[in-house]
C-alpha atoms as a PDB file:
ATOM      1  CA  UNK A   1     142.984 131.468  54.356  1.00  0.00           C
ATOM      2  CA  UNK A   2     143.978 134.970  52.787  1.00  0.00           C
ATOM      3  CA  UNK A   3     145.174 135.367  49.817  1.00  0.00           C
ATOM      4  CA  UNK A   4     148.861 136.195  49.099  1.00  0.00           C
ATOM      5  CA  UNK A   5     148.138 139.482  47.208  1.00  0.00           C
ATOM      6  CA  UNK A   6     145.404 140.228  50.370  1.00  0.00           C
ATOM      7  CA  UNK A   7     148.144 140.110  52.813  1.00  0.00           C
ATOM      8  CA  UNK A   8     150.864 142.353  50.433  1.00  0.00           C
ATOM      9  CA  UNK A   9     147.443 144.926  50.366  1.00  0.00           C
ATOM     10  CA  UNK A  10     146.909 144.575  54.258  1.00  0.00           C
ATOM     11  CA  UNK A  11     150.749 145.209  55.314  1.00  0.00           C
ATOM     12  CA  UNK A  12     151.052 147.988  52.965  1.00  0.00           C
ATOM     13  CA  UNK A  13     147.599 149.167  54.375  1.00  0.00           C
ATOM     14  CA  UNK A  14     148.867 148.559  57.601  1.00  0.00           C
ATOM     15  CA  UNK A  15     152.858 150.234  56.919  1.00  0.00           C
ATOM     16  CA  UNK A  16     150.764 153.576  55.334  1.00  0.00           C
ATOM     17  CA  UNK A  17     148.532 153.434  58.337  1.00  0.00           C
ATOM     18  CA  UNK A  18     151.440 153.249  61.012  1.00  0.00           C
ATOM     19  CA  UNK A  19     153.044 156.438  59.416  1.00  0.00           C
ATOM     20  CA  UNK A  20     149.977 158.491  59.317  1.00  0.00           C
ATOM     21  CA  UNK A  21     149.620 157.773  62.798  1.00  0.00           C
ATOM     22  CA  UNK A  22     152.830 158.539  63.269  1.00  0.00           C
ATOM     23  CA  UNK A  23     153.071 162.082  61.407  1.00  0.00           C
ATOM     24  CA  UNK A  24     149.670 162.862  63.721  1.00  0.00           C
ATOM     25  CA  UNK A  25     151.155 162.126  66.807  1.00  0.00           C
ATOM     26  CA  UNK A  26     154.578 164.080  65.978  1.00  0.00           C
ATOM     27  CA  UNK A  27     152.004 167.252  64.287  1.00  0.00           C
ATOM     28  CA  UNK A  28     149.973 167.337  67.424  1.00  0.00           C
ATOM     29  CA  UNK A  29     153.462 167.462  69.562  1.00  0.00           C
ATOM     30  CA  UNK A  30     154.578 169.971  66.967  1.00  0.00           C
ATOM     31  CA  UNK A  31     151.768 171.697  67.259  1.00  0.00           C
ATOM     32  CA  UNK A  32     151.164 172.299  71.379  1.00  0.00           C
ATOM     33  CA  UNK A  33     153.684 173.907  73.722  1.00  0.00           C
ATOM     34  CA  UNK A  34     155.952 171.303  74.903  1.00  0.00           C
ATOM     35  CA  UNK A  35     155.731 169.999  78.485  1.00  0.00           C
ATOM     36  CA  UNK A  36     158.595 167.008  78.520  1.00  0.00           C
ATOM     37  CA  UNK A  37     156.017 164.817  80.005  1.00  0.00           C
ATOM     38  CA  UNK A  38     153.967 165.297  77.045  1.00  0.00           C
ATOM     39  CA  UNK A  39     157.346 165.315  74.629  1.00  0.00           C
ATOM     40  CA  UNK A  40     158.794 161.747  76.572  1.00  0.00           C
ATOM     41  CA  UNK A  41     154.794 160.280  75.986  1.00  0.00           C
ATOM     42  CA  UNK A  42     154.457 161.474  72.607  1.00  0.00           C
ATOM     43  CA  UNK A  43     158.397 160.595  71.522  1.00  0.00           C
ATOM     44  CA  UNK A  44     157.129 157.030  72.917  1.00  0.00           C
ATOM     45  CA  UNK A  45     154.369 156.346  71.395  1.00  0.00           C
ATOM     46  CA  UNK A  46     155.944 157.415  67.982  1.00  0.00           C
ATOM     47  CA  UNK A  47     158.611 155.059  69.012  1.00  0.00           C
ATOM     48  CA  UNK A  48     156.673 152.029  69.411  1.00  0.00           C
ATOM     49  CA  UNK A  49     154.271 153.026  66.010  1.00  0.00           C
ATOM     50  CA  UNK A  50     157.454 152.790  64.328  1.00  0.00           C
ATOM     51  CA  UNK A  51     158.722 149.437  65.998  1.00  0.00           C
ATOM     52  CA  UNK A  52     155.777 148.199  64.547  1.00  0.00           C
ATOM     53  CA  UNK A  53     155.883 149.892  61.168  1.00  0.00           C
ATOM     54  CA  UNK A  54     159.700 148.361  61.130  1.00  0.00           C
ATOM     55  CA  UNK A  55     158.859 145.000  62.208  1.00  0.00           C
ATOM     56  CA  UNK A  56     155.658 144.774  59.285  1.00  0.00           C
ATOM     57  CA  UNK A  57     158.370 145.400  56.712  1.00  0.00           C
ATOM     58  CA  UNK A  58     160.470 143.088  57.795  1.00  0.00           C
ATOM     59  CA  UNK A  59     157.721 140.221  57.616  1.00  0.00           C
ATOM     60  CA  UNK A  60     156.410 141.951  54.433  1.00  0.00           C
ATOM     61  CA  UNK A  61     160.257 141.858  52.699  1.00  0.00           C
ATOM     62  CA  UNK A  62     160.722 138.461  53.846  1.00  0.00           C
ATOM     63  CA  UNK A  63     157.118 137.581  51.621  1.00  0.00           C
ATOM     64  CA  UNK A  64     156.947 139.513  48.669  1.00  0.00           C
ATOM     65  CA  UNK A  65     159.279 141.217  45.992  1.00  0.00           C
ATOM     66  CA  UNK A  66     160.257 144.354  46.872  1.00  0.00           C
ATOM     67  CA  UNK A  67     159.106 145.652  43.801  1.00  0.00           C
ATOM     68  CA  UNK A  68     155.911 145.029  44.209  1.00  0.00           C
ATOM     69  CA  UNK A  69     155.674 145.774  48.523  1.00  0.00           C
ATOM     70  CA  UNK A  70     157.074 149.175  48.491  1.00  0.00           C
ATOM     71  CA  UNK A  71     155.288 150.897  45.614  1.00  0.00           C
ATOM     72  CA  UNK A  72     151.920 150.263  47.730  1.00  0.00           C
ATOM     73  CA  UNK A  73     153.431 152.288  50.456  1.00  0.00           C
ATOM     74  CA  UNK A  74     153.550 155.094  48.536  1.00  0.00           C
ATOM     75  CA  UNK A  75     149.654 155.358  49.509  1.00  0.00           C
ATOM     76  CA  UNK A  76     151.370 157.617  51.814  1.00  0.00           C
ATOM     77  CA  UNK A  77     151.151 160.443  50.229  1.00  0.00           C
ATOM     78  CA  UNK A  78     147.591 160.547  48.894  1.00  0.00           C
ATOM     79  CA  UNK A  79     146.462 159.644  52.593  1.00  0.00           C
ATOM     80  CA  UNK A  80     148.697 162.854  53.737  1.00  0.00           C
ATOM     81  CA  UNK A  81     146.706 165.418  52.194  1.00  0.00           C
ATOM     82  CA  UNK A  82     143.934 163.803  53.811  1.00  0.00           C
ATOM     83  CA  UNK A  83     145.280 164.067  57.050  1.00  0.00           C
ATOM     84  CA  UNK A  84     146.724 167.831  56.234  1.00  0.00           C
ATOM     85  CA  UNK A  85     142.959 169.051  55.130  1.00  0.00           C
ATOM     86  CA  UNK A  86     141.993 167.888  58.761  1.00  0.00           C
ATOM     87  CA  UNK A  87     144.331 169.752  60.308  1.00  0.00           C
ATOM     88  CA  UNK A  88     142.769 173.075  58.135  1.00  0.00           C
ATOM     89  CA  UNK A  89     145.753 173.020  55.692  1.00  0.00           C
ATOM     90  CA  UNK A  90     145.225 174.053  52.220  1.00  0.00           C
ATOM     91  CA  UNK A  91     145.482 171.541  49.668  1.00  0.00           C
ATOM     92  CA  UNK A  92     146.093 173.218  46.010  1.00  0.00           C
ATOM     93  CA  UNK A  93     146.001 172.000  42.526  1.00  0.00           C
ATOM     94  CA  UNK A  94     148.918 170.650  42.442  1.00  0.00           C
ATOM     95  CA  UNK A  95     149.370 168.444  45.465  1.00  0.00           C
ATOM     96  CA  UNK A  96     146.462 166.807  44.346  1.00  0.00           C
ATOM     97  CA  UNK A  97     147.473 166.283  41.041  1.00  0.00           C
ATOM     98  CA  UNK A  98     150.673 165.183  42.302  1.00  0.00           C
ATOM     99  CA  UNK A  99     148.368 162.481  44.290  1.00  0.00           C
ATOM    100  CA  UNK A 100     146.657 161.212  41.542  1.00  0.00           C
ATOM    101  CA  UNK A 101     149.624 161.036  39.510  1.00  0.00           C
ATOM    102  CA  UNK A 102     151.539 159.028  42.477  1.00  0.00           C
ATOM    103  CA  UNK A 103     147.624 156.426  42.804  1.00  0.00           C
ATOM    104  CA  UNK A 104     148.015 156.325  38.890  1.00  0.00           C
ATOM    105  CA  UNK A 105     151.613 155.124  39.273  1.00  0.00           C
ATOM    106  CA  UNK A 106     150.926 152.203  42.317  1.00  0.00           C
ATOM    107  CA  UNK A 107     147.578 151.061  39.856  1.00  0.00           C
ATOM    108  CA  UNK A 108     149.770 150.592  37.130  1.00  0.00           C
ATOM    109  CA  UNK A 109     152.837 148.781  39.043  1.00  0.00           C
ATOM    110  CA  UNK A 110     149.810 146.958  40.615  1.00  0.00           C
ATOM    111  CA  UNK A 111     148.877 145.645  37.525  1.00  0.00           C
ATOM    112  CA  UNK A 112     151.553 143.003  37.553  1.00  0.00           C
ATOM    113  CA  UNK A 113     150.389 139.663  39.204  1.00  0.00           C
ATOM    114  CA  UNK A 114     151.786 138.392  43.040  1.00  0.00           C
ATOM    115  CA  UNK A 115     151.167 135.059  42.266  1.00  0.00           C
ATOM    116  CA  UNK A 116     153.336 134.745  38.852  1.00  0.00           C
ATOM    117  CA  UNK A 117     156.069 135.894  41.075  1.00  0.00           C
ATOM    118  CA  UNK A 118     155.731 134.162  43.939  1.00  0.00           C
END
């Protein structure tokens, strides 16, 4: 059986992982000249990524404090600049300081226990 603090990591894993997804699928549409078959497919799938992002929340807000759910997703925006240097971007100084300032900031909200509060 998992752990309670494994399944907070896994549905923020699994929130941060639906948005990426998400932002690819809406940068590629971004990104190509639009065809509405291709816009109606693309607007769908983002659609049901984010049914799915909404409905992991839900579960994860009905099992752990908020305080300690949502500062996880914030993974975000470290995983961003990943997904930004595929697509050729330039990633400066500062958005990856900004980064490690944000990973510094989930470690140390991280540090308090799931189990003493739940």
């Amino acid at each position: 059986m998992m752990s309670k603090k494994l399944k907070m990591y896994s549905l923020a894993l699994l929130v941060v992982l639906l948005n990426i997804l998400s932002a690819i699928v809406l940068k590629t549409l971004a990104d190509t000249t639009p065809k509405v078959s291709f816009l109606v497919i693309g607007f769908s799938i983002m659609a049901l990524l984010n049914l799915f992002r909404m409905i992991t929340w839900y579960f994860a807000n009905r099992n752990f404090p908020l305080s300690q759910f949502h500062p996880l997703t914030s993974l975000i925006f470290p995983a961003m600049l990943l997904v930004a240097w595929a697509y050729g971007e330039k990633i400066g100084f500062f958005q990856i300081s900004g980064a490690l300032l944000i990973s510094a900031g989930i470690v140390l909200m991280g540090k308090n226990n799931v189990e003493e509060q739940g």
